[in-house]
Every structure is written in C-alpha cells, then in structure tokens.
C-alpha atoms as a PDB file:
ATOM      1  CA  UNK A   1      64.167  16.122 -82.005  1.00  0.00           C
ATOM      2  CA  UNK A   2      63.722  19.957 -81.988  1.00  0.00           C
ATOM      3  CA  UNK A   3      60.667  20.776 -84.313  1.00  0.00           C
ATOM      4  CA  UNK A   4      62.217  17.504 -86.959  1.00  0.00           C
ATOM      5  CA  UNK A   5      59.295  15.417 -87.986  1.00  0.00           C
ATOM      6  CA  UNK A   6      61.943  12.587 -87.924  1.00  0.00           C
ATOM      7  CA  UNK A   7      65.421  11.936 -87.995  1.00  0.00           C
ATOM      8  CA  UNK A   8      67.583   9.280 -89.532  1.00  0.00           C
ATOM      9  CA  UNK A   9      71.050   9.061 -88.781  1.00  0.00           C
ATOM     10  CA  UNK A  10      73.683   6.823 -90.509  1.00  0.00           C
ATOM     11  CA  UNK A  11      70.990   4.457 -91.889  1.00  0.00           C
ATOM     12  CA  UNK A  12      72.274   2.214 -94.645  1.00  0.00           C
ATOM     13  CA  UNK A  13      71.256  -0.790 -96.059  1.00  0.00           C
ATOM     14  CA  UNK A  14      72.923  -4.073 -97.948  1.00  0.00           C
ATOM     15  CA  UNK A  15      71.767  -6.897 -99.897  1.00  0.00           C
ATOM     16  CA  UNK A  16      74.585  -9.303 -99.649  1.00  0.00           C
ATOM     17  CA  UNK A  17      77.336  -7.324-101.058  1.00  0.00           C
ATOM     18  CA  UNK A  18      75.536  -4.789-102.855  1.00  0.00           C
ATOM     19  CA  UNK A  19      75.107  -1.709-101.100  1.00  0.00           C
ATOM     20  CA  UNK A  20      72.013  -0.312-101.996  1.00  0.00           C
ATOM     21  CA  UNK A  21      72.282   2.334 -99.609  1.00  0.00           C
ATOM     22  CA  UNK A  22      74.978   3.857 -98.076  1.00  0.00           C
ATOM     23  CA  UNK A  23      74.754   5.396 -94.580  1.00  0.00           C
ATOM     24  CA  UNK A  24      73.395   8.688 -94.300  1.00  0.00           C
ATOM     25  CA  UNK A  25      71.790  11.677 -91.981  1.00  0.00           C
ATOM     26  CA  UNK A  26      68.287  13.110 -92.711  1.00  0.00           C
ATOM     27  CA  UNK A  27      66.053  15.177 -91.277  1.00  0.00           C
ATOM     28  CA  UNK A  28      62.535  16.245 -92.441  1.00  0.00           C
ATOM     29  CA  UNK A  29      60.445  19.175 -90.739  1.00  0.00           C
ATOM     30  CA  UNK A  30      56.817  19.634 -90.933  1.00  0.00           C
ATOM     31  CA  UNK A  31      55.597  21.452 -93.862  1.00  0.00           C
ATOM     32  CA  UNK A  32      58.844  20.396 -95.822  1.00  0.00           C
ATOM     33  CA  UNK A  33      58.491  19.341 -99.407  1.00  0.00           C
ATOM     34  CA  UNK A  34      61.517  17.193-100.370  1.00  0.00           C
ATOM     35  CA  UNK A  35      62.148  15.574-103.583  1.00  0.00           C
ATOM     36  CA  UNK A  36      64.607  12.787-104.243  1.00  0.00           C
ATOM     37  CA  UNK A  37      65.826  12.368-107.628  1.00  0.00           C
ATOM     38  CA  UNK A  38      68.671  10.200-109.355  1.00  0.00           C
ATOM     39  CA  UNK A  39      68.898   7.738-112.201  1.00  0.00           C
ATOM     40  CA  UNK A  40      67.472   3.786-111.700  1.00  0.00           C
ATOM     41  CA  UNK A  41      69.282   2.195-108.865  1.00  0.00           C
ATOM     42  CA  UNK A  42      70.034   5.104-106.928  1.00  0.00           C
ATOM     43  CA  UNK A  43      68.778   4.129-103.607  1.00  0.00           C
ATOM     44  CA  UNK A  44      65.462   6.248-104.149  1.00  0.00           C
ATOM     45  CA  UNK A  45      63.124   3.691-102.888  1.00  0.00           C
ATOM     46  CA  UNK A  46      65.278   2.316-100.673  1.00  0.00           C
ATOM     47  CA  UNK A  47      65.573   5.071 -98.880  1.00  0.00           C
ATOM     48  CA  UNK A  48      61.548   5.847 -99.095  1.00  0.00           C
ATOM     49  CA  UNK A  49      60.642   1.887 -97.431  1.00  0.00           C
ATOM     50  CA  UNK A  50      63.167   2.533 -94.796  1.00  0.00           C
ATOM     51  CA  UNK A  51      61.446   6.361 -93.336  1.00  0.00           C
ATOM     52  CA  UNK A  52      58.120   4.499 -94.069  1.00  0.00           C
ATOM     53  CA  UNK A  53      58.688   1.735 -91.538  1.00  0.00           C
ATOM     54  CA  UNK A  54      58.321  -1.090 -94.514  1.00  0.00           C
ATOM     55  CA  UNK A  55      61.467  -2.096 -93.895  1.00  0.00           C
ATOM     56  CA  UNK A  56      64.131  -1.861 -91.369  1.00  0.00           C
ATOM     57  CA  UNK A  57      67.559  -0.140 -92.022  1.00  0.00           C
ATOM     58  CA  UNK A  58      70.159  -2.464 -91.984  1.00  0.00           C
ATOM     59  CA  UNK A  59      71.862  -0.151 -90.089  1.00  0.00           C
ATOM     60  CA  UNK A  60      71.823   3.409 -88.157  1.00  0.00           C
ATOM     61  CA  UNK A  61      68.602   4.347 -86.658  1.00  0.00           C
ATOM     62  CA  UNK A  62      65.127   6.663 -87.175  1.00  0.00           C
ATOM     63  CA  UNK A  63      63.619   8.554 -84.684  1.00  0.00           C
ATOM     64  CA  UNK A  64      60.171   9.763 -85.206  1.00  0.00           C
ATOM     65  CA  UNK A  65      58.655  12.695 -83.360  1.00  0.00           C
ATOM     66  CA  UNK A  66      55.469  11.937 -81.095  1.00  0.00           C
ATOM     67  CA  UNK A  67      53.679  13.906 -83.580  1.00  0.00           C
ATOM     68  CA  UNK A  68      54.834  11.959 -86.548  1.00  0.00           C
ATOM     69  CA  UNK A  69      54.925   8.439 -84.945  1.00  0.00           C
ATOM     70  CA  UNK A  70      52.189   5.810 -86.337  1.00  0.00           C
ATOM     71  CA  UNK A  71      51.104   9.132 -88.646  1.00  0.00           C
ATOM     72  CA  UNK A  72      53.571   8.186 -91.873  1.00  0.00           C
ATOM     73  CA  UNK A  73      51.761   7.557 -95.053  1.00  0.00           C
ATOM     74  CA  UNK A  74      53.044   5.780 -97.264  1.00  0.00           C
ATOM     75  CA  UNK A  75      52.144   5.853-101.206  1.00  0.00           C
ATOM     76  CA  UNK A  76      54.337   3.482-103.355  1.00  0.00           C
ATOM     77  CA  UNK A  77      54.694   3.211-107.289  1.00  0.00           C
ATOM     78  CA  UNK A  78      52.392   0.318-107.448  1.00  0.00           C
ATOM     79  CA  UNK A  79      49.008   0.971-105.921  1.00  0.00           C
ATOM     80  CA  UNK A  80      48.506  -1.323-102.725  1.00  0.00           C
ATOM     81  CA  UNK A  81      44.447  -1.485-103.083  1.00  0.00           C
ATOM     82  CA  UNK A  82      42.345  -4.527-103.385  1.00  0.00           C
ATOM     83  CA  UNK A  83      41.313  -4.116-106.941  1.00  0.00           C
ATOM     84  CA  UNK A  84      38.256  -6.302-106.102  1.00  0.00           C
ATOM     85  CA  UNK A  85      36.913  -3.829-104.035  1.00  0.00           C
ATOM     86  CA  UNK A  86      35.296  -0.755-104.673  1.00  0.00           C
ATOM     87  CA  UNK A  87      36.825   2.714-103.721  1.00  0.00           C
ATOM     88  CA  UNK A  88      34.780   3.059-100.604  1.00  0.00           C
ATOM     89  CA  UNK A  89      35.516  -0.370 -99.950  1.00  0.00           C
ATOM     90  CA  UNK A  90      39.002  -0.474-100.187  1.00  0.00           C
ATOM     91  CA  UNK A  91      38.900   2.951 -98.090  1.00  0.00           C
ATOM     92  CA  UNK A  92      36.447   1.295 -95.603  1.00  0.00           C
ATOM     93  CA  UNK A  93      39.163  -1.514 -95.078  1.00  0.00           C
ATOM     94  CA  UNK A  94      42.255   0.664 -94.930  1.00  0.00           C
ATOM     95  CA  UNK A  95      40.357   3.196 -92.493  1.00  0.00           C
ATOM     96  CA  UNK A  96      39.523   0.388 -90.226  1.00  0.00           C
ATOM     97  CA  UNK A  97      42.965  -0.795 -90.327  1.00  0.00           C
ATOM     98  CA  UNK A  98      43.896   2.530 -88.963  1.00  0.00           C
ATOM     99  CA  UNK A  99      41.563   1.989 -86.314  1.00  0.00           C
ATOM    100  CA  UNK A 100      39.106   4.436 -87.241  1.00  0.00           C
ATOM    101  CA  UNK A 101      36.107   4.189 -85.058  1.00  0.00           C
ATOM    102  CA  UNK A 102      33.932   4.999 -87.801  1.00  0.00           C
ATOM    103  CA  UNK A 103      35.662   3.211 -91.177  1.00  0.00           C
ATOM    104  CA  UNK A 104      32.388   3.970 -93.507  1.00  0.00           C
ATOM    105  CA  UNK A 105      32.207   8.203 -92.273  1.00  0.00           C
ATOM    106  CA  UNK A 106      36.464   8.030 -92.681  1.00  0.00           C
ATOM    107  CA  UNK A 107      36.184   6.434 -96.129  1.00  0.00           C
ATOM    108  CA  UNK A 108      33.315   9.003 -97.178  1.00  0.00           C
ATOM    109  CA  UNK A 109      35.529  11.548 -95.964  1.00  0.00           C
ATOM    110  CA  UNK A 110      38.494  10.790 -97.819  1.00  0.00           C
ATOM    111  CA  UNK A 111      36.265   9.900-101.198  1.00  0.00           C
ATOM    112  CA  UNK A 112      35.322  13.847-100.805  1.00  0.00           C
ATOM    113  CA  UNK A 113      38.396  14.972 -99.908  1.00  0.00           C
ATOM    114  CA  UNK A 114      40.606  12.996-103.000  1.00  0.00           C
ATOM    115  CA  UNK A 115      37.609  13.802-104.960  1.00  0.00           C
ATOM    116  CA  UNK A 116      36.271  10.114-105.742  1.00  0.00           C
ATOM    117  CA  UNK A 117      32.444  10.687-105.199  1.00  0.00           C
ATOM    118  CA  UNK A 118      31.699   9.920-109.103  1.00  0.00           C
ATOM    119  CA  UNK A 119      33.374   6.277-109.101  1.00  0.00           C
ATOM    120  CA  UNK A 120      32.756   5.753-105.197  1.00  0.00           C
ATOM    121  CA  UNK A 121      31.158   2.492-105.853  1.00  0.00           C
ATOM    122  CA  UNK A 122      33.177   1.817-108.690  1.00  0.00           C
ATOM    123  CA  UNK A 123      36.109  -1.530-108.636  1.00  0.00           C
ATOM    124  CA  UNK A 124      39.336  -0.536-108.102  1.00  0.00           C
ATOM    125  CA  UNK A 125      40.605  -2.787-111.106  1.00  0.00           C
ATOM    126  CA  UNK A 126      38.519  -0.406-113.612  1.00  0.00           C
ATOM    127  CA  UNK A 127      39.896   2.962-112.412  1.00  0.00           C
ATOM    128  CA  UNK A 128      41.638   4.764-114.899  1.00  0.00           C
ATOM    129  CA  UNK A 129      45.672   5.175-113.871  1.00  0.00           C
ATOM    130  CA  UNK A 130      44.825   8.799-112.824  1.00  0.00           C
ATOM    131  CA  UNK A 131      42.201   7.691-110.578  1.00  0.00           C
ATOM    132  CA  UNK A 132      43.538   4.638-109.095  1.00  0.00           C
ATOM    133  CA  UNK A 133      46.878   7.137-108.456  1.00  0.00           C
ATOM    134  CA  UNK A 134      44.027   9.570-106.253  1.00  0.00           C
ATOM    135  CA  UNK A 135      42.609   6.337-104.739  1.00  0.00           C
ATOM    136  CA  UNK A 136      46.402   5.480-103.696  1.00  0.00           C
ATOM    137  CA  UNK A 137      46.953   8.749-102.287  1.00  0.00           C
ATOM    138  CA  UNK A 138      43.818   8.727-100.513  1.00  0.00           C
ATOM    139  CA  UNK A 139      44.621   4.993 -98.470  1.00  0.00           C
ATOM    140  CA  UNK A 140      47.990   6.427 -97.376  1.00  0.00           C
ATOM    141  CA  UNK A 141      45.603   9.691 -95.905  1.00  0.00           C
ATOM    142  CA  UNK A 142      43.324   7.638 -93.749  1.00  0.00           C
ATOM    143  CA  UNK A 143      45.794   7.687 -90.730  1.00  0.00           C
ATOM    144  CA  UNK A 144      45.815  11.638 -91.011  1.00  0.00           C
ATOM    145  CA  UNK A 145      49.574  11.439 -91.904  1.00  0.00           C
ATOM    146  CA  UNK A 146      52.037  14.283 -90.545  1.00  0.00           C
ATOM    147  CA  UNK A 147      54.463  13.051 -93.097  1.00  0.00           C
ATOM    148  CA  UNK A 148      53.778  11.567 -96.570  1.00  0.00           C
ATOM    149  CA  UNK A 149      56.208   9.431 -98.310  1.00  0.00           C
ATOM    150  CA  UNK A 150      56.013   8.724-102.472  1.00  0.00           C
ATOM    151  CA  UNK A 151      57.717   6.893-104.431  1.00  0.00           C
ATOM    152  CA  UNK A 152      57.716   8.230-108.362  1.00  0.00           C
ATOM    153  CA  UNK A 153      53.630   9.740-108.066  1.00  0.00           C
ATOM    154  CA  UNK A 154      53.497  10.741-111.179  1.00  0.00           C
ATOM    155  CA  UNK A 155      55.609   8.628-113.065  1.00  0.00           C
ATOM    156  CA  UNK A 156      52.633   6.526-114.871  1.00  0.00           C
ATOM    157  CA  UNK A 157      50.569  10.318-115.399  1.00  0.00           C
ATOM    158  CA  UNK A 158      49.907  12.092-118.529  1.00  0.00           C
ATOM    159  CA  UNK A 159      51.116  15.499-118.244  1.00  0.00           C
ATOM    160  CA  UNK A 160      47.105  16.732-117.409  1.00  0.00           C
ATOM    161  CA  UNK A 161      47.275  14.212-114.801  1.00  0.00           C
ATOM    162  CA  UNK A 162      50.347  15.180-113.485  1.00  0.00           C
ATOM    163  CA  UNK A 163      49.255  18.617-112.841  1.00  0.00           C
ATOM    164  CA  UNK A 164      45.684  17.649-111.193  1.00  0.00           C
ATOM    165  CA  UNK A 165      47.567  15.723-109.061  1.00  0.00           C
ATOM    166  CA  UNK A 166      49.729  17.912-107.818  1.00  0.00           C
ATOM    167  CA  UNK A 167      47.222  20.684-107.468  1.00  0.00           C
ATOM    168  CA  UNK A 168      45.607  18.430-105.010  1.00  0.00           C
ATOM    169  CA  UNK A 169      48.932  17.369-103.073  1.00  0.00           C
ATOM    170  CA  UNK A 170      49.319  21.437-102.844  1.00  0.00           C
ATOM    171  CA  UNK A 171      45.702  21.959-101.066  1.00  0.00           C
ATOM    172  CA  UNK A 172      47.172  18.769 -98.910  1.00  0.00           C
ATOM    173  CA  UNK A 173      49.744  20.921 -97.568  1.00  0.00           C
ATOM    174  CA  UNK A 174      48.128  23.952 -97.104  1.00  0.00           C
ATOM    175  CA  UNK A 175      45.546  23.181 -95.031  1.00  0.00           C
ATOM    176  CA  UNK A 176      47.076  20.353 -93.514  1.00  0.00           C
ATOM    177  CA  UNK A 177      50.885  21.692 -93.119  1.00  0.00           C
ATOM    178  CA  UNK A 178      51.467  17.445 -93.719  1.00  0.00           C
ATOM    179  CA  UNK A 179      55.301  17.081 -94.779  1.00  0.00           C
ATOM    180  CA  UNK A 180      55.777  15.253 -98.240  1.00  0.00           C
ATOM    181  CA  UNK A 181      58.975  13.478 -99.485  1.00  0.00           C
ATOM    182  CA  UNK A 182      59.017  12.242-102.811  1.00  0.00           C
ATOM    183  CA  UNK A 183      61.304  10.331-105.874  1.00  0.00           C
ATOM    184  CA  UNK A 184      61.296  11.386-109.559  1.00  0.00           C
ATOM    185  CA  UNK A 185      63.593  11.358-111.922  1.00  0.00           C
ATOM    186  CA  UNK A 186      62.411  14.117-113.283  1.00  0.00           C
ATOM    187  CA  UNK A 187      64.469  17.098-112.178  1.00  0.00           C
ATOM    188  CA  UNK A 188      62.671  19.891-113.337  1.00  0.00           C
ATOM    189  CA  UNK A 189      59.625  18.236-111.508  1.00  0.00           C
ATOM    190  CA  UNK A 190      61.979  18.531-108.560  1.00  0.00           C
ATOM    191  CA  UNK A 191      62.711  22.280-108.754  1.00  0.00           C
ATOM    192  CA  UNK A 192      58.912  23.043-109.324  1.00  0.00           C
ATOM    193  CA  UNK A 193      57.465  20.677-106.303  1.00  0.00           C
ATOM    194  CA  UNK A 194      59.864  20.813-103.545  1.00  0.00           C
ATOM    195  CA  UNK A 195      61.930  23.326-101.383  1.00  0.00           C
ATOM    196  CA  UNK A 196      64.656  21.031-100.824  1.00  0.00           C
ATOM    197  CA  UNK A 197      66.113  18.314-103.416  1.00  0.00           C
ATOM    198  CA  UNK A 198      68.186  15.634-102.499  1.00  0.00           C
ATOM    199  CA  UNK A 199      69.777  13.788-105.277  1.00  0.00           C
ATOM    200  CA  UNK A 200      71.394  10.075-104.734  1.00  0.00           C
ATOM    201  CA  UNK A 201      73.385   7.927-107.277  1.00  0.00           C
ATOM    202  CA  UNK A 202      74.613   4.646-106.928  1.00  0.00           C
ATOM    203  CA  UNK A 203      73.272   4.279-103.435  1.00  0.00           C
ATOM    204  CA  UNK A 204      74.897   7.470-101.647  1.00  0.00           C
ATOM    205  CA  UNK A 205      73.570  10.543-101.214  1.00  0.00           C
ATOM    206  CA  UNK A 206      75.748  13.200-103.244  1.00  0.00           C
ATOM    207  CA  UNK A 207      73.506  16.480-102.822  1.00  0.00           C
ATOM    208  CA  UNK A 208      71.096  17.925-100.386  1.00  0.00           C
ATOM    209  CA  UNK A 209      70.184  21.413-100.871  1.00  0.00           C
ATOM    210  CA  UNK A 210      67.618  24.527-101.687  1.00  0.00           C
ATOM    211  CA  UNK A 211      65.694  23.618-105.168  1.00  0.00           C
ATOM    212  CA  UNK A 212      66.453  25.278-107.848  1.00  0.00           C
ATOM    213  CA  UNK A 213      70.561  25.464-106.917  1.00  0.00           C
ATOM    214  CA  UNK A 214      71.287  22.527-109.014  1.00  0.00           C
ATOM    215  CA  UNK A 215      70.703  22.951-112.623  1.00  0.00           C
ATOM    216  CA  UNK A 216      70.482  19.778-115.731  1.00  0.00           C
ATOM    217  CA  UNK A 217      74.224  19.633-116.293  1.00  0.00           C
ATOM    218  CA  UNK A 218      75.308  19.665-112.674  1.00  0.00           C
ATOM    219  CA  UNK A 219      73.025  17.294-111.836  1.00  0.00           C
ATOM    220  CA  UNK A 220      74.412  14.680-114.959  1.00  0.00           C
ATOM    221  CA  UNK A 221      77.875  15.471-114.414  1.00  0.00           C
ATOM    222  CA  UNK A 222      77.245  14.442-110.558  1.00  0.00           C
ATOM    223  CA  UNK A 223      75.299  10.850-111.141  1.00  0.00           C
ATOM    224  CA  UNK A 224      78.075  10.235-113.847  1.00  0.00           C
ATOM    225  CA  UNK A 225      80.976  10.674-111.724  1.00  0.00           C
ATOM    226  CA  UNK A 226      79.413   8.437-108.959  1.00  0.00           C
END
C-alpha cells in the first residue's frame, strides 16, 4: 500500500445488464482532496458506496490501509440521522455505535467541533438544511475518519451555506490531515475544493488529473462523447 489510504483496483459494478460502473484503478492518499464530477448517471455514487464499504463491488477488489481500515466516514446526499432525536442524541447513538467508551463526552465533542452547541437539544426533523448538512457531517466524524467520503455536500446549500460549509471541511483537513473524496456536478466547485478531479460519464471513468487542467468545454465535449 505505500503511503495510499486505500486502493481499488478493477472494481466495477452491474445491475443486470446495466453497467453502472465500469472497472477501474484508484488510489487516494492522506491529505488528498478529490472531487468526482459528471452528469446524472455517471457512476458518482456508485463509486462513493463501493470505497465506503456500503456496498460490495461486483467485481475487483479494495484494500484499505491499517490506518484507514474501520476509519471511513461516510456522508451521503440524504442525511442518515434519526430525525426524532435530538442532535446530541443522534450523536450519542452514532458515537456509541462506533464504540466510543464515552458516547455522551464524543457527542459533546463533535456538537463543538461541527459547531451545533445552539440547537444541541434541538430534533433533528426541525434543523434547517444547512444544519442538518453539519449534523450529517458530524455522524460520519464520530469514528475519527482518516478518509471522508461525500456524495453531492452541498448540492441542497444556498451559496452562504455552501461556503460555511466548506470553510469548516477546510479546518477538517488542516488539523486533522483526514482525506476527503467528494461528487458534484458542479465543476468549478471541483477546481476550487480539490487537488485532483476525476470526472466519470456513463459509468467509466474518462479523466483523472490535477484540478484546474480541465476547463467547461473540455469537460462537456468529454461526457458528450461518452
């Protein structure tokens, strides 16, 4: 594995017939920002549940590092919280899944830390999108992730919210040199978030490269000629 976070080689995966993904080679180092980018049905998310460990590859294989393995967070579109529960609640429940020997100091933690003290004992159902997107991050930090997978973050976010949010993912990666890979379709989100862009169309990966070396028109003419 070298220094690789994790390593996926020739994973693919079918639904019947339909390819949704077609066998590829990834690796991801720590500190790496990656975004993934493409039009609806590129393979995006599939690729995202398959490095999370949500579900399987249909084929190929992933090898986690020993500093990476069980640390993956995972963040998808939809928030997975109880929306029942409070925020310390839900973050009580989620640390304690992570076997956290203290759930209660973990979840008070990570209320400080995603910067939730104000609607702490607030429902999940009656956040506000941006906070319920902070409380959604801050689940998929309780078990202190060396990698962090998201699918579309900001894709529900007014533009303010956009930018608090990723103000806060930056601090993540500062002080905790945590790996993130993440889908938009946004491409100039892309260039401005991430080192590396990979962009997939039609389920197969047709660029992988520096941000900011694939400009609007490329990147068009390339998921129209998939």
């Amino acid at each position: 594995m070298h220094d690789a976070l994790l390593r996926a080689t020739g994973i693919a995966r079918h639904y019947g017939s339909f390819e949704a993904l077609a066998p590829l080679d990834l690796e991801i180092r720590p500190g790496e920002r990656i975004a993934l980018t493409g039009p609806n049905g590129a393979g995006k998310t599939t690729l995202l549940t398959m490095l999370a460990g949500v579900h399987p590859p249909g084929s190929g294989a992933i090898t986690w590092s020993d500093a990476a393995r069980g640390h993956v967070g995972w963040v998808p579109q939809r928030p997975a919280v109880y929306p029942r529960l409070s925020v310390r609640e839900n973050l009580m429940l989620f640390a304690g899944l992570e076997g956290a020997a203290d759930p209660g100091g973990t979840a008070d933690q990570l209320i400080a830390r995603a910067d939730l003290q104000e609607v702490a004992a607030r429902r999940a159902g009656a956040l506000s999108t941006g906070t319920l997107q902070r409380l959604n991050l801050a689940v998929a930090l309780a078990g202190s992730p060396r990698l962090l997978l998201l699918d579309e973050p900001t894709g529900t976010l007014s533009p303010d919210q956009r930018m608090r949010l990723w103000q806060w993912l930056d601090g993540l990666v500062a002080a905790d040199g945590m790996a993130i890979a993440f889908s938009t379709q946004s491409m100039e989100e892309a260039a401005a978030r991430a080192d590396r862009v990979l962009v997939l169309g039609r389920g197969r990966l047709l660029h992988d490269g520096p941000a900011g070396t694939l400009d609007d028109a490329a990147f068009l003419a390339m998921v129209e000629d998939a």
